[in-house]
N, C-alpha and C. Protein backbone atom coordinates (compact mmCIF):
# COMPACT_ATOMS: atom_id res chain seq x y z
N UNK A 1 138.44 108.39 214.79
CA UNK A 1 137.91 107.03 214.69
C UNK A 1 137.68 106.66 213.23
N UNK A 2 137.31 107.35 212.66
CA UNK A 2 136.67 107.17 210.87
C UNK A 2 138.05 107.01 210.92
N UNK A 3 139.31 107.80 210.70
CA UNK A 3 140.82 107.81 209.96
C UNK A 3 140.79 105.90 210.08
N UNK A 4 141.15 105.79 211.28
CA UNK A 4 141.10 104.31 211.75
C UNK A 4 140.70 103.34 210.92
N UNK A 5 139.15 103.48 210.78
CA UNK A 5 138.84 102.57 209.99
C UNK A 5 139.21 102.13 208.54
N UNK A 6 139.29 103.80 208.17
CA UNK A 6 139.54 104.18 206.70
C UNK A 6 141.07 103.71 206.38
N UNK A 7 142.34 103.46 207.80
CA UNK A 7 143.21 103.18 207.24
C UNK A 7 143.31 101.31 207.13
N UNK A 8 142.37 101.20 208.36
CA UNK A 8 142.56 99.42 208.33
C UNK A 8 141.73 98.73 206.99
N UNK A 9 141.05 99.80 206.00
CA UNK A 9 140.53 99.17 205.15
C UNK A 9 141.62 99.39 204.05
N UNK A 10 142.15 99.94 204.22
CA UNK A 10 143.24 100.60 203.27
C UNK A 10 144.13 99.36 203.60
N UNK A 11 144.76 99.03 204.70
CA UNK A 11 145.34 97.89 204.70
C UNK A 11 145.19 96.50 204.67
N UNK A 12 143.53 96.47 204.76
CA UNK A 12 142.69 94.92 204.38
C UNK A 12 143.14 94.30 205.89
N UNK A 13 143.04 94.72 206.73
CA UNK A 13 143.22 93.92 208.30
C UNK A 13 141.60 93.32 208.46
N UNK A 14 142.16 92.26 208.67
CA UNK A 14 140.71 91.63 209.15
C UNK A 14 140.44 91.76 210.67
N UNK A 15 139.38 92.06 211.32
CA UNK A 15 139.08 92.11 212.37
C UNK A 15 139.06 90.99 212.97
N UNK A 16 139.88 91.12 213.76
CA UNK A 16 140.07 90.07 215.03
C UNK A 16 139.36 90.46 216.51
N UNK A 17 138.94 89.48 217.46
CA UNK A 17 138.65 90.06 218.89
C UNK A 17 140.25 89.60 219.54
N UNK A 18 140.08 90.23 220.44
CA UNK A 18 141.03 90.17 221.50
C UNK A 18 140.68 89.57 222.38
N UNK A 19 141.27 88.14 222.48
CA UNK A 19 141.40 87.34 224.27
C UNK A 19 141.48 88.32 225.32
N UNK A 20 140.26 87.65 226.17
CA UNK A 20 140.59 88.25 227.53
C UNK A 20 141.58 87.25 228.22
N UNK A 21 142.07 88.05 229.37
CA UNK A 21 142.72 86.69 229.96
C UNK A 21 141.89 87.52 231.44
N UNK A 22 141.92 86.64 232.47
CA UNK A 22 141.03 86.53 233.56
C UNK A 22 142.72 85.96 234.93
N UNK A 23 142.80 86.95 235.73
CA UNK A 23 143.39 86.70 236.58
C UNK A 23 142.73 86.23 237.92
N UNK A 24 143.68 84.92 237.82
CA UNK A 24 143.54 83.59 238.85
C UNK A 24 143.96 84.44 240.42
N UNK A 25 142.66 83.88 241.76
CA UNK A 25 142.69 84.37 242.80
C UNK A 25 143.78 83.65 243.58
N UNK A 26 144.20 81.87 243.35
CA UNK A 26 144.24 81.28 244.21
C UNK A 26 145.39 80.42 242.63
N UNK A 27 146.39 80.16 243.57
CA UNK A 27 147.48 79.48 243.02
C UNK A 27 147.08 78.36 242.48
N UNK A 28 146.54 77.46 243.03
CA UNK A 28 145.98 76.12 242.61
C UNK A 28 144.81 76.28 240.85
N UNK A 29 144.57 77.35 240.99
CA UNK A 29 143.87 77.70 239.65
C UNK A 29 144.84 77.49 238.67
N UNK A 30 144.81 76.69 237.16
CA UNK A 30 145.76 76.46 236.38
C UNK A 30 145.47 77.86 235.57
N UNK A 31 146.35 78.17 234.46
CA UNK A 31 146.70 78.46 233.69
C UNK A 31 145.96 78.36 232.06
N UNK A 32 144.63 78.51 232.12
CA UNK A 32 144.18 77.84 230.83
C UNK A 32 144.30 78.53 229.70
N UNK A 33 144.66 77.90 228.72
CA UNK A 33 144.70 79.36 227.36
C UNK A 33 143.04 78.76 226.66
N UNK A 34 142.78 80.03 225.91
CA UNK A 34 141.51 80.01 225.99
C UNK A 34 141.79 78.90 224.57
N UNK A 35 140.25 78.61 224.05
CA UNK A 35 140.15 77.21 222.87
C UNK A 35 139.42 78.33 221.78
N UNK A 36 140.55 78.00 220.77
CA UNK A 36 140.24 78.77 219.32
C UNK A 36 139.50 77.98 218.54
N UNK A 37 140.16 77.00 218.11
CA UNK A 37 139.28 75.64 217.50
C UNK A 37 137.78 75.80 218.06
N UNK A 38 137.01 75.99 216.70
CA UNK A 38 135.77 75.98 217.10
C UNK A 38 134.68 74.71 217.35
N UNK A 39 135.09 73.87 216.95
CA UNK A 39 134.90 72.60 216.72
C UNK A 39 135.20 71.56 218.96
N UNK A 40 136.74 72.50 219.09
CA UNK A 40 137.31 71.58 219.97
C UNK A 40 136.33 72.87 221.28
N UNK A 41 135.92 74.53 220.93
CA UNK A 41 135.13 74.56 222.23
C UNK A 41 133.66 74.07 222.13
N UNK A 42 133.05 73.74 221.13
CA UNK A 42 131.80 73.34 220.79
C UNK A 42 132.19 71.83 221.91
N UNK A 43 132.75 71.20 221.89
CA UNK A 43 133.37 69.67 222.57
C UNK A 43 133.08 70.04 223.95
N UNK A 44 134.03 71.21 224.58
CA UNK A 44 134.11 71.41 225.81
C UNK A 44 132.72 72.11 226.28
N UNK A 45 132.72 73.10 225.61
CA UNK A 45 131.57 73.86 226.15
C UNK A 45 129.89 73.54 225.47
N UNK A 46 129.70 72.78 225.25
CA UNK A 46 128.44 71.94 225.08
C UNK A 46 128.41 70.39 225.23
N UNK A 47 128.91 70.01 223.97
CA UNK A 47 128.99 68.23 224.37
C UNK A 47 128.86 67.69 225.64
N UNK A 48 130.50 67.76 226.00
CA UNK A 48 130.70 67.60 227.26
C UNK A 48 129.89 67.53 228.32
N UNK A 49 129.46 69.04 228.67
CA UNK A 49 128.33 68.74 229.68
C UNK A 49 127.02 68.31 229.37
N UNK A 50 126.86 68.17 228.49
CA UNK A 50 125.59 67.42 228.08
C UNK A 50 125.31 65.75 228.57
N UNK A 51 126.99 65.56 228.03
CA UNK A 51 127.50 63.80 228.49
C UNK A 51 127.05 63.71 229.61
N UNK A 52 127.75 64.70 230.76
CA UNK A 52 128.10 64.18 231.98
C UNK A 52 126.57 64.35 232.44
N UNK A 53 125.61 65.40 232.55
CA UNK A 53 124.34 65.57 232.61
C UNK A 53 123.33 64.04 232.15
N UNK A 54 123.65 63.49 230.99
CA UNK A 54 123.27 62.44 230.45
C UNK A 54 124.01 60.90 231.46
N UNK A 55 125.12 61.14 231.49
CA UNK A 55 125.58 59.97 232.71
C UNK A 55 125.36 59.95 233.60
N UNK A 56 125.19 61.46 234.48
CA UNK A 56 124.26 61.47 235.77
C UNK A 56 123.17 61.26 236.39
N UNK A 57 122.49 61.36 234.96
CA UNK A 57 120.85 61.13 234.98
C UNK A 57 120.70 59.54 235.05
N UNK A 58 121.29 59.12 233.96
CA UNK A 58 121.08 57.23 233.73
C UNK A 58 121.83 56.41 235.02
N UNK A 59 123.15 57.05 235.79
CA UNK A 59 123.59 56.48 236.66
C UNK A 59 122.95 56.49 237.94
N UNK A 60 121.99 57.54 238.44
CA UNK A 60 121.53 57.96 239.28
C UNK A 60 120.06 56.74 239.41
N UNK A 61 119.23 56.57 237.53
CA UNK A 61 118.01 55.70 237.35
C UNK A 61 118.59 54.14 237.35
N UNK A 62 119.51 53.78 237.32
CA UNK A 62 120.08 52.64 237.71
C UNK A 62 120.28 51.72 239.22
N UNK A 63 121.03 52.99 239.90
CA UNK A 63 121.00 53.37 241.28
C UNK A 63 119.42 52.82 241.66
N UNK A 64 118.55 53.56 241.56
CA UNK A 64 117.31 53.63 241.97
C UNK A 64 116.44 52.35 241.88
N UNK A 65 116.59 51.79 240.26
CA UNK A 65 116.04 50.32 240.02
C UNK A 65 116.66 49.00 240.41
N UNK A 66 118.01 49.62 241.09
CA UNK A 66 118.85 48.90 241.58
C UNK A 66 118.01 48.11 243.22
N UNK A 67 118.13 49.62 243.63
CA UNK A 67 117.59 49.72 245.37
C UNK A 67 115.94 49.41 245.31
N UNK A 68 114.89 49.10 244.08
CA UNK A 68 113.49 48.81 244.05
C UNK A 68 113.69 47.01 243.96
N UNK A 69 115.03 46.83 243.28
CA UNK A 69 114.96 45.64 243.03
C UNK A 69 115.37 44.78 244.33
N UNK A 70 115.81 45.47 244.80
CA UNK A 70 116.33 44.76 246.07
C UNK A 70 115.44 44.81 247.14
N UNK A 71 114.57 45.55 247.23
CA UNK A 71 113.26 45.59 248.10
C UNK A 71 112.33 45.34 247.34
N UNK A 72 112.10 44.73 246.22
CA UNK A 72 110.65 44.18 245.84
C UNK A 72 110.93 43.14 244.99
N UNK A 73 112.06 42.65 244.75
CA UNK A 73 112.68 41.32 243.74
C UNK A 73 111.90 40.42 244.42
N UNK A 74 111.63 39.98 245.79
CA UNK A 74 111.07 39.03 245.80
C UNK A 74 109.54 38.96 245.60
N UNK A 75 109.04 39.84 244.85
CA UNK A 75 107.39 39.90 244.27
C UNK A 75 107.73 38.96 242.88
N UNK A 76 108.62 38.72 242.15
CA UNK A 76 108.76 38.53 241.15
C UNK A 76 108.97 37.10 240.99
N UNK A 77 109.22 36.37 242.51
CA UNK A 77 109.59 34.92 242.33
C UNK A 77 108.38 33.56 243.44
N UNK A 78 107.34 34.61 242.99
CA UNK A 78 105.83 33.78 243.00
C UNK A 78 105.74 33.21 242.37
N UNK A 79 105.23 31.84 242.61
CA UNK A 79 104.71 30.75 241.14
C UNK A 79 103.24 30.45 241.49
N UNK A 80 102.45 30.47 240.75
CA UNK A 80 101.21 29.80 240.77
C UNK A 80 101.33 28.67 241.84
């Protein structure tokens, strides 16, 4: 193991990891190659669900003030 190291320093190899790849159960599963761009998995694997978490939440409180307004809108069209 030391030789190893001692020769990859000798040759200046930079350490890389190795992709896993993950075998698909079910045909309909695509093919994904994994995202190197660190920038483009930061997108997928944070942003992203943050968005959709954030659209679910506001679409859901919309929904809701939607269905209050429609059962209590007419409190609002009292006049003195």
């Amino acid at each position: 193991l030391t030789g190893a190291k001692e020769l990859a320093e000798e040759l200046k190899t930079a350490d890389s990891k190795r992709l896993r790849k993950r075998k698909g159960q079910f045909n309909y599963e695509s093919n994904d190659e994994p995202i190197i761009d660190p920038k483009e998995a930061y997108r997928v694997e944070c942003f992203n669900q943050v968005w959709d978490k954030a659209e679910l939440s506001l679409e859901t409180k919309f929904e809701q003030l939607k269905r209050h307004t429609d059962l209590f809108g007419f409190l609002g069209k009292f006049q003195n």
